[in-house]
C-alpha atoms as a PDB file:
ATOM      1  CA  UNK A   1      -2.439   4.200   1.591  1.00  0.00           C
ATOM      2  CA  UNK A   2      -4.138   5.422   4.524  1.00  0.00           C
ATOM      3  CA  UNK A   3      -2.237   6.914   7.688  1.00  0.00           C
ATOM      4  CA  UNK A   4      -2.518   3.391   9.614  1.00  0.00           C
ATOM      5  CA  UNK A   5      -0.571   1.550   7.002  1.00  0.00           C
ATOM      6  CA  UNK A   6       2.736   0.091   6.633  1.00  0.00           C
ATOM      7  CA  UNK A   7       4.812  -0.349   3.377  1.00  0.00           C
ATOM      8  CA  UNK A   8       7.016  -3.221   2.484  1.00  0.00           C
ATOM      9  CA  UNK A   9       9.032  -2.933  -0.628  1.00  0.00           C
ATOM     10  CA  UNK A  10      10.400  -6.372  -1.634  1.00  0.00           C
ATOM     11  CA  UNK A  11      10.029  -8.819  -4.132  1.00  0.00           C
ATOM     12  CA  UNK A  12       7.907 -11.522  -5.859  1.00  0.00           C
ATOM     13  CA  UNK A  13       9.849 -14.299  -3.808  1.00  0.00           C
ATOM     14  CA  UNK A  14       9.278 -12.896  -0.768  1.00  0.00           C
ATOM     15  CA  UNK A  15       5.669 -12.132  -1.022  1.00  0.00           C
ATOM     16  CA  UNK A  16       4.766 -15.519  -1.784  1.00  0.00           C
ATOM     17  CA  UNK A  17       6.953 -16.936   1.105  1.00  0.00           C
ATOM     18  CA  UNK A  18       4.703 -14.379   3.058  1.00  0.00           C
ATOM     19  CA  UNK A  19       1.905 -15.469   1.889  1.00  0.00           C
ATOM     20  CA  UNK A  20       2.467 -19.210   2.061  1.00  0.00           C
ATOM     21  CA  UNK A  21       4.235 -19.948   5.565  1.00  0.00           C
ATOM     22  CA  UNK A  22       2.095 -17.047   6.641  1.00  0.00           C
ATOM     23  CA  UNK A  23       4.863 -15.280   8.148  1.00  0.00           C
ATOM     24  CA  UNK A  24       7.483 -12.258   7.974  1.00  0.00           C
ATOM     25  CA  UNK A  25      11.255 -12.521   8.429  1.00  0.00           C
ATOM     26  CA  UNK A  26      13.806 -10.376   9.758  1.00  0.00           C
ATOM     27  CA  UNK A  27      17.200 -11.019   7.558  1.00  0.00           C
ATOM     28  CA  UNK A  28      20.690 -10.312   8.917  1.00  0.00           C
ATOM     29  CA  UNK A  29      21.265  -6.464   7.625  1.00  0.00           C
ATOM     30  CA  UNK A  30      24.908  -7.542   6.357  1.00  0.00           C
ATOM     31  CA  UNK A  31      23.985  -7.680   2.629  1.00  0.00           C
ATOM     32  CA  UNK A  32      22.216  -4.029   2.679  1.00  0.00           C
ATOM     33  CA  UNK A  33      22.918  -2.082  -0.076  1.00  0.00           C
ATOM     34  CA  UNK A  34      23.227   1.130   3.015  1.00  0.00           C
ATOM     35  CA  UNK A  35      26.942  -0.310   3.865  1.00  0.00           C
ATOM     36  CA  UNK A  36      26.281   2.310   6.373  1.00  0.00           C
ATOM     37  CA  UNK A  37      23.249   1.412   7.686  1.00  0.00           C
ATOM     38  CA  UNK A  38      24.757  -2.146   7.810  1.00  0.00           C
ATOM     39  CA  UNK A  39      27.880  -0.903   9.653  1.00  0.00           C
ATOM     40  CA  UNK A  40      25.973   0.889  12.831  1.00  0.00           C
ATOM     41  CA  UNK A  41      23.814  -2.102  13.290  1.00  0.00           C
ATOM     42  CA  UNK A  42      27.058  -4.175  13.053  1.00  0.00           C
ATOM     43  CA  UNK A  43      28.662  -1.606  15.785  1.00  0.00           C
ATOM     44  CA  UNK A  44      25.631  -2.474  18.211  1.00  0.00           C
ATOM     45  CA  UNK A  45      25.885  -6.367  17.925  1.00  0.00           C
ATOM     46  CA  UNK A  46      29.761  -6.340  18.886  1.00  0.00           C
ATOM     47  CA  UNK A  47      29.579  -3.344  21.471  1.00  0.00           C
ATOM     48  CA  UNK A  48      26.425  -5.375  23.049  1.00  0.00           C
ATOM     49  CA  UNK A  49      28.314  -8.089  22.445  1.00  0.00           C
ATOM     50  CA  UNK A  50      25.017  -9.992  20.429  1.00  0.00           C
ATOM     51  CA  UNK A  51      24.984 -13.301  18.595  1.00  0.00           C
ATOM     52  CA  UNK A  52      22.505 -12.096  16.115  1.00  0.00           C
ATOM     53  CA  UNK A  53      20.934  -8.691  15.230  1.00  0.00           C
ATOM     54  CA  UNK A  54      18.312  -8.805  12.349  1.00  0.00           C
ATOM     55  CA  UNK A  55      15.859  -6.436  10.769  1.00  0.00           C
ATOM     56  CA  UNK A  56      12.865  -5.716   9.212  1.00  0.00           C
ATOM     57  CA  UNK A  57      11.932  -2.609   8.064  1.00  0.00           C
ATOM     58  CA  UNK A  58       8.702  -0.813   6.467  1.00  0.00           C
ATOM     59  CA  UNK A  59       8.052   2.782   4.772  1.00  0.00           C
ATOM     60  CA  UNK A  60       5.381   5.458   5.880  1.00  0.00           C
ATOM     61  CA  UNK A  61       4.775   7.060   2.563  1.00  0.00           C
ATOM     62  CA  UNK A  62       2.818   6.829  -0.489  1.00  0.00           C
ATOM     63  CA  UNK A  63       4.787   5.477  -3.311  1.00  0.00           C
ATOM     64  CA  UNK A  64       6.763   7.405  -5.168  1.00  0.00           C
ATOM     65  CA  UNK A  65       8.680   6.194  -8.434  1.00  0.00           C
ATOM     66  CA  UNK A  66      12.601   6.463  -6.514  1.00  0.00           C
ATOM     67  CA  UNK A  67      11.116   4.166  -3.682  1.00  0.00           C
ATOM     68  CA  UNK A  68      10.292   2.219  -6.448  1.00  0.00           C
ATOM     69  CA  UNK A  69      13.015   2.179  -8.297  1.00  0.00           C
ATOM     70  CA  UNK A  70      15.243   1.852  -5.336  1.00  0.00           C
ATOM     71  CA  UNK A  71      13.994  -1.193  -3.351  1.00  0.00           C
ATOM     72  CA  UNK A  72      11.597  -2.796  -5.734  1.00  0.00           C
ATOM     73  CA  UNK A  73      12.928  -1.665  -9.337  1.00  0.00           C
ATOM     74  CA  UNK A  74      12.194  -4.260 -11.763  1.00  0.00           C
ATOM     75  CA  UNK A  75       9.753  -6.283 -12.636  1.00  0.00           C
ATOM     76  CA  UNK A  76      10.055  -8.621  -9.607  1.00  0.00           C
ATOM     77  CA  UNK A  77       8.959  -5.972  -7.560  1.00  0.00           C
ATOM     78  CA  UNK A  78       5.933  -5.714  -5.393  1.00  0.00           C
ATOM     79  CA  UNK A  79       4.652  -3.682  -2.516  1.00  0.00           C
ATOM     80  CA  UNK A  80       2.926  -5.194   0.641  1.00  0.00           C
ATOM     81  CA  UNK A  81       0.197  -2.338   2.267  1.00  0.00           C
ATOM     82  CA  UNK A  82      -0.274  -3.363   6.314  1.00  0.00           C
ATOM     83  CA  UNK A  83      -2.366  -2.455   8.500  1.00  0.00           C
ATOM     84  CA  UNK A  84      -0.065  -0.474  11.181  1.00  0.00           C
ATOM     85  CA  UNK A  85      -1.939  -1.665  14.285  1.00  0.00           C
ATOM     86  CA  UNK A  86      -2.108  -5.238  13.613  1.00  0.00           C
ATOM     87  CA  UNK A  87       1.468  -5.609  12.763  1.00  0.00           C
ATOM     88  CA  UNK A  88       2.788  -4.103  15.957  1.00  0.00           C
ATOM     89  CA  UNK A  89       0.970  -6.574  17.590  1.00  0.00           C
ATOM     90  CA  UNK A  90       2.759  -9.208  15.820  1.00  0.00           C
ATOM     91  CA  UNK A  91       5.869  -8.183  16.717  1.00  0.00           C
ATOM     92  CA  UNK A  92       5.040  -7.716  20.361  1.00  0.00           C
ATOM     93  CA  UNK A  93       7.367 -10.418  21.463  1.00  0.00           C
ATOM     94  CA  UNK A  94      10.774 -11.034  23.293  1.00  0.00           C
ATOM     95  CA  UNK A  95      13.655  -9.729  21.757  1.00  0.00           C
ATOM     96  CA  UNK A  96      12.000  -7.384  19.315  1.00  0.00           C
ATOM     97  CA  UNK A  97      12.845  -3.519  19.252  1.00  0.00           C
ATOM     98  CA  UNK A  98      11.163  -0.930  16.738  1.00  0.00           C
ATOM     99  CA  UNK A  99      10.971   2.247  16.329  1.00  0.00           C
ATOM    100  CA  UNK A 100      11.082   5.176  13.646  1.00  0.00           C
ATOM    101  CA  UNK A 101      14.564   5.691  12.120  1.00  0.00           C
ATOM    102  CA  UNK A 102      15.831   8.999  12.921  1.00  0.00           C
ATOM    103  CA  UNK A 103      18.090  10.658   9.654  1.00  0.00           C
ATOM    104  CA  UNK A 104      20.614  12.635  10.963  1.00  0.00           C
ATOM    105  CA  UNK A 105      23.573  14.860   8.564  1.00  0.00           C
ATOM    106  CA  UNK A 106      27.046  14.512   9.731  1.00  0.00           C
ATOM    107  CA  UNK A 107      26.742  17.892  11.165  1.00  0.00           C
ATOM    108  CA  UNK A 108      23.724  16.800  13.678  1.00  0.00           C
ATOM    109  CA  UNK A 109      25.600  13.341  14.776  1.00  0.00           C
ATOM    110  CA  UNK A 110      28.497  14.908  15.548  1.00  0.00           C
ATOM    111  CA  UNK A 111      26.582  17.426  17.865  1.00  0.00           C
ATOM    112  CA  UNK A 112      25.055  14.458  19.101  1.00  0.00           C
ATOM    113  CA  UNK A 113      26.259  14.407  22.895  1.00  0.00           C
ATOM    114  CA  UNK A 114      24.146  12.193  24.300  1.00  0.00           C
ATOM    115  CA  UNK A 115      26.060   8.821  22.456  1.00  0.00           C
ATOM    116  CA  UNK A 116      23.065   6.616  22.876  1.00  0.00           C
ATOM    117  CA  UNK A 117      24.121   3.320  21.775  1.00  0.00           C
ATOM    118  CA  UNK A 118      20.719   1.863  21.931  1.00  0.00           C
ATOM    119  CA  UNK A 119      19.860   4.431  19.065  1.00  0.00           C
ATOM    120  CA  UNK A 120      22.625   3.581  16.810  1.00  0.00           C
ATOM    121  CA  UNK A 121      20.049   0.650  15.030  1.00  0.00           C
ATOM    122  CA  UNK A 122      18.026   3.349  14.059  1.00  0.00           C
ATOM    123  CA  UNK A 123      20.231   5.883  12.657  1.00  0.00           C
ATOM    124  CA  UNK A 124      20.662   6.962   9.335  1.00  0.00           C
ATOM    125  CA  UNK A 125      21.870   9.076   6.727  1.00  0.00           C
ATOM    126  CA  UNK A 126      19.879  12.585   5.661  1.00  0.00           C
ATOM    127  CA  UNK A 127      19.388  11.234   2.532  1.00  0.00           C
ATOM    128  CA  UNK A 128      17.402   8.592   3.229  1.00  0.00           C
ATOM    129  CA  UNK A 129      14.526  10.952   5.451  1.00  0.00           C
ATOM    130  CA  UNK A 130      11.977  10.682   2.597  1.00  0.00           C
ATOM    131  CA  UNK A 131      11.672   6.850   3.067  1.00  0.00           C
ATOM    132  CA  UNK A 132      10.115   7.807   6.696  1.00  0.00           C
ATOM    133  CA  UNK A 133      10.738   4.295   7.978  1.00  0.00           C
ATOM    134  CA  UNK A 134       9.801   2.198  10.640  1.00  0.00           C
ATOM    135  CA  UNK A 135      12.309  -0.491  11.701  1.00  0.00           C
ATOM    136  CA  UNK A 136      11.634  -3.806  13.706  1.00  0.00           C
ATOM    137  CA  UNK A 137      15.036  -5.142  15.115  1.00  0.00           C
ATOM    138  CA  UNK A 138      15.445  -8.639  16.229  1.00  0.00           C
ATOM    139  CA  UNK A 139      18.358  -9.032  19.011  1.00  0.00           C
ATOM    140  CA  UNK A 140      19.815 -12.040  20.951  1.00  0.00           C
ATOM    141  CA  UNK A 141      23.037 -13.102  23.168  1.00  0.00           C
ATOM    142  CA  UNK A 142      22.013 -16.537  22.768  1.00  0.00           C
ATOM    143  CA  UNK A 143      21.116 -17.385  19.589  1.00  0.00           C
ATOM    144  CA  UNK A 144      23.235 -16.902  16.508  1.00  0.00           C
ATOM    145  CA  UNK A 145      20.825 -16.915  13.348  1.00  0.00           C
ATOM    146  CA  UNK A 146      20.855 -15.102  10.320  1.00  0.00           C
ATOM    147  CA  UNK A 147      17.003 -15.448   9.658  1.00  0.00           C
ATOM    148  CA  UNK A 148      13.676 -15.309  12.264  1.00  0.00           C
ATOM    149  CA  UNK A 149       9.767 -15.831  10.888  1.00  0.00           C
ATOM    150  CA  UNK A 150       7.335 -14.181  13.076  1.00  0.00           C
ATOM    151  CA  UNK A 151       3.969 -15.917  12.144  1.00  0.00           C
ATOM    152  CA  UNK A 152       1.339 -13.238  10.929  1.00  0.00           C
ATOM    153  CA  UNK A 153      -2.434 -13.352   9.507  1.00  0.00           C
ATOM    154  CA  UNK A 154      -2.725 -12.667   6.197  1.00  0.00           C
ATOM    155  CA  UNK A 155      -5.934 -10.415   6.761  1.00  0.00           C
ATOM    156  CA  UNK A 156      -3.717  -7.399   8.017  1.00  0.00           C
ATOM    157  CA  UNK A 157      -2.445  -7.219   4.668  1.00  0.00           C
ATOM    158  CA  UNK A 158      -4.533  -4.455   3.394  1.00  0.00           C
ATOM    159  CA  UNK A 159      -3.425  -4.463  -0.627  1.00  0.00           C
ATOM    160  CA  UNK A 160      -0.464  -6.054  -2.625  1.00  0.00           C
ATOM    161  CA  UNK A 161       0.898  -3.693  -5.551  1.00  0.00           C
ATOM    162  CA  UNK A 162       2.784  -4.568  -8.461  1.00  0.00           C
ATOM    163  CA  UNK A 163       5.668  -2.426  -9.965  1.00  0.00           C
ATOM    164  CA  UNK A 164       4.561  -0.380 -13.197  1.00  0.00           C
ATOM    165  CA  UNK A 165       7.283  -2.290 -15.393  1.00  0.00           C
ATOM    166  CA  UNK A 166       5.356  -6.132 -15.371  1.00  0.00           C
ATOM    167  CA  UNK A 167       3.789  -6.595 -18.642  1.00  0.00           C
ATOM    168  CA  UNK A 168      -0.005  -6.762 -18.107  1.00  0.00           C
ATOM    169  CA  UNK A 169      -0.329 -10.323 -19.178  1.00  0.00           C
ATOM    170  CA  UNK A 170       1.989 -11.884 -16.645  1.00  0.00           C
ATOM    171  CA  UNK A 171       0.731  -9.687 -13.931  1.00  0.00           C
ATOM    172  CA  UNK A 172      -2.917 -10.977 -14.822  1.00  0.00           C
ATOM    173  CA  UNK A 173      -0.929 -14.770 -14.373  1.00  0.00           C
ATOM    174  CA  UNK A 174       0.561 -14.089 -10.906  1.00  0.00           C
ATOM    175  CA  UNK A 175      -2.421 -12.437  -9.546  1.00  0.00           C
ATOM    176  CA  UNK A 176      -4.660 -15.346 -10.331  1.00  0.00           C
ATOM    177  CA  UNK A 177      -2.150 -17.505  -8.517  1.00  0.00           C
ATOM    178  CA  UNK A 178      -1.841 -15.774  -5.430  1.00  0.00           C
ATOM    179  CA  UNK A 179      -5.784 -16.039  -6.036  1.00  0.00           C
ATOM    180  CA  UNK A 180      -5.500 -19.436  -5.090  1.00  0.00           C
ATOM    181  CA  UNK A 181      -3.649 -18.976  -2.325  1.00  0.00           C
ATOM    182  CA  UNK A 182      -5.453 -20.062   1.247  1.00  0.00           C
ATOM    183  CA  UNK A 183      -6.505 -17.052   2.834  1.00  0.00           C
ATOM    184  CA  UNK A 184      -5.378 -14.484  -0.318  1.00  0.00           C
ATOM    185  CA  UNK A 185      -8.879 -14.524  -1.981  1.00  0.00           C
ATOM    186  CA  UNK A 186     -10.171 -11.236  -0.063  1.00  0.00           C
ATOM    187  CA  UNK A 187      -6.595  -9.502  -0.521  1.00  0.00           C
ATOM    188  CA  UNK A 188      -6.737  -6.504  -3.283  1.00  0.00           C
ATOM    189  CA  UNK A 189      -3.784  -7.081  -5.979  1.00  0.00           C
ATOM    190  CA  UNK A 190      -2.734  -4.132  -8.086  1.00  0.00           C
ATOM    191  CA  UNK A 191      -0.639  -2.786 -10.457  1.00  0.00           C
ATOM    192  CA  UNK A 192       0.391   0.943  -9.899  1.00  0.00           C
ATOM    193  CA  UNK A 193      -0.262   3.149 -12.527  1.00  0.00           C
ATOM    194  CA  UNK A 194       2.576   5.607 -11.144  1.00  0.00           C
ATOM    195  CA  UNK A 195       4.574   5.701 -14.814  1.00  0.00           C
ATOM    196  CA  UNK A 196       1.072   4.861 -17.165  1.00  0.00           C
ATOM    197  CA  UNK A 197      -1.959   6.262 -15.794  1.00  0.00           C
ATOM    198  CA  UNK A 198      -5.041   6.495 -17.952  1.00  0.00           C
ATOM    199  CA  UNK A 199      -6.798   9.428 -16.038  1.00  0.00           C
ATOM    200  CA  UNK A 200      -3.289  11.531 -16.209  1.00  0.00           C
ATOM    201  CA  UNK A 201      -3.565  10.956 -19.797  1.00  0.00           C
ATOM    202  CA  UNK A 202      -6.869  11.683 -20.851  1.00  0.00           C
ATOM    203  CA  UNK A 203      -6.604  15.142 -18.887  1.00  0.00           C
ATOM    204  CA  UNK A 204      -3.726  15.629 -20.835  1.00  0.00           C
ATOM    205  CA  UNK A 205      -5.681  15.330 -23.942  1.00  0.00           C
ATOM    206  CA  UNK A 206      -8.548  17.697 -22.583  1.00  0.00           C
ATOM    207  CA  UNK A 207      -5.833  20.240 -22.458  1.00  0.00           C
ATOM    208  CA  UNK A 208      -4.381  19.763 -25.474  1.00  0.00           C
ATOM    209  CA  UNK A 209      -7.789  19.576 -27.378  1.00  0.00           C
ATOM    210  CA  UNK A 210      -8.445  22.614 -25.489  1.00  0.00           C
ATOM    211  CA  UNK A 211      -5.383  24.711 -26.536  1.00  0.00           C
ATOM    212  CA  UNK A 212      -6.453  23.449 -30.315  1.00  0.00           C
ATOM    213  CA  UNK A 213      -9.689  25.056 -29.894  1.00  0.00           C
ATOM    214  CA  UNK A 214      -8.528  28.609 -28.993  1.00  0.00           C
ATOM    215  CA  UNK A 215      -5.714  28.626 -31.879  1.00  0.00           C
END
């Protein structure tokens, strides 16, 4: 992943709706696992008195096997690569906020003195800070919708990962169908080798044989 890219975690589903409307959707954040993430957005659509709030949110950070296991942990699971640049310009419309979320201890929000409500969608716990995340939130008084597409191109995809836990053969299946997908031919499809890496290995043995030869 270079500096420049964005990270969606999701899953098979979603990538293909993605990939055939040609779009991404913010969802209504009430069926986050985060019930407290959930809550403060919750707190901002009543106190700015909202018909709908929805999100969409993306990592900064190279894959590690908890991000994996947390928001794309089975064999479902893929991982979307963006270009950063060309995805803020999709979301340059009416209505849309973003902005890095800000991970704050209980200590630090309740020193928190200047009680910016504005801030409150993109507030969250400590624990969550290695996720480095970059939020787009959706707002409206008019409007009361629990799902919005905001039409994309498909070229500022950069790469589409699979999780380490497909079997090879039906990731070799899948790939060749999103193959045949318009615009998806020039798109580079993946499986991570985070848990089963063949290079990790064969170092592994170069030590070993190495250790054998000085005994």
């Amino acid at each position: 992943m270079t500096t420049s890219s964005f990270r969606r975690y999701t899953s098979l589903p979603i990538l293909l709706d993605i990939l055939k409307e040609k779009r991404l959707t913010l969802l209504d954040p009430r069926s986050w696992d985060d019930k407290n993430d959930s809550y403060y957005l919750e707190l901002y659509k009543t106190k700015r008195d909202l018909k709908s709030v929805l999100a969409l949110c993306f990592a900064e950070v190279p894959e590690t096997y908890h991000i994996w296991r947390v928001f794309a942990g089975d064999s479902n699971g893929v991982c979307i690569e963006f270009d950063k640049d060309m995805l803020l310009g999709y979301f340059d419309i009416g209505g849309v906020r973003r902005g890095y979320v800000e991970y704050l201890t209980l200590g630090r929000l309740k020193k928190n003195e200047s009680r910016d409500l504005n801030q409150l969608p993109f507030m969250k716990r400590h624990a969550f800070r290695d996720e480095k995340e970059f939020r787009f939130i959706y707002e409206s008084k008019e409007e009361a919708i629990s799902a919005k597409g905001v039409p994309i191109k498909l070229n500022c995809i950069q790469r589409i990962i699979f999780n380490p836990w497909i079997h090879q053969s039906i990731f070799n299946s899948v790939k060749s169908v999103i193959e045949g997908i318009d615009g998806c031919d020039k798109i580079t499809i993946d499986k991570t080798s985070l848990v089963d890496n063949e290079q990790w290995k064969a170092l592994g043995r170069e030590i070993s044989n190495s250790a054998d030869a000085t005994e």
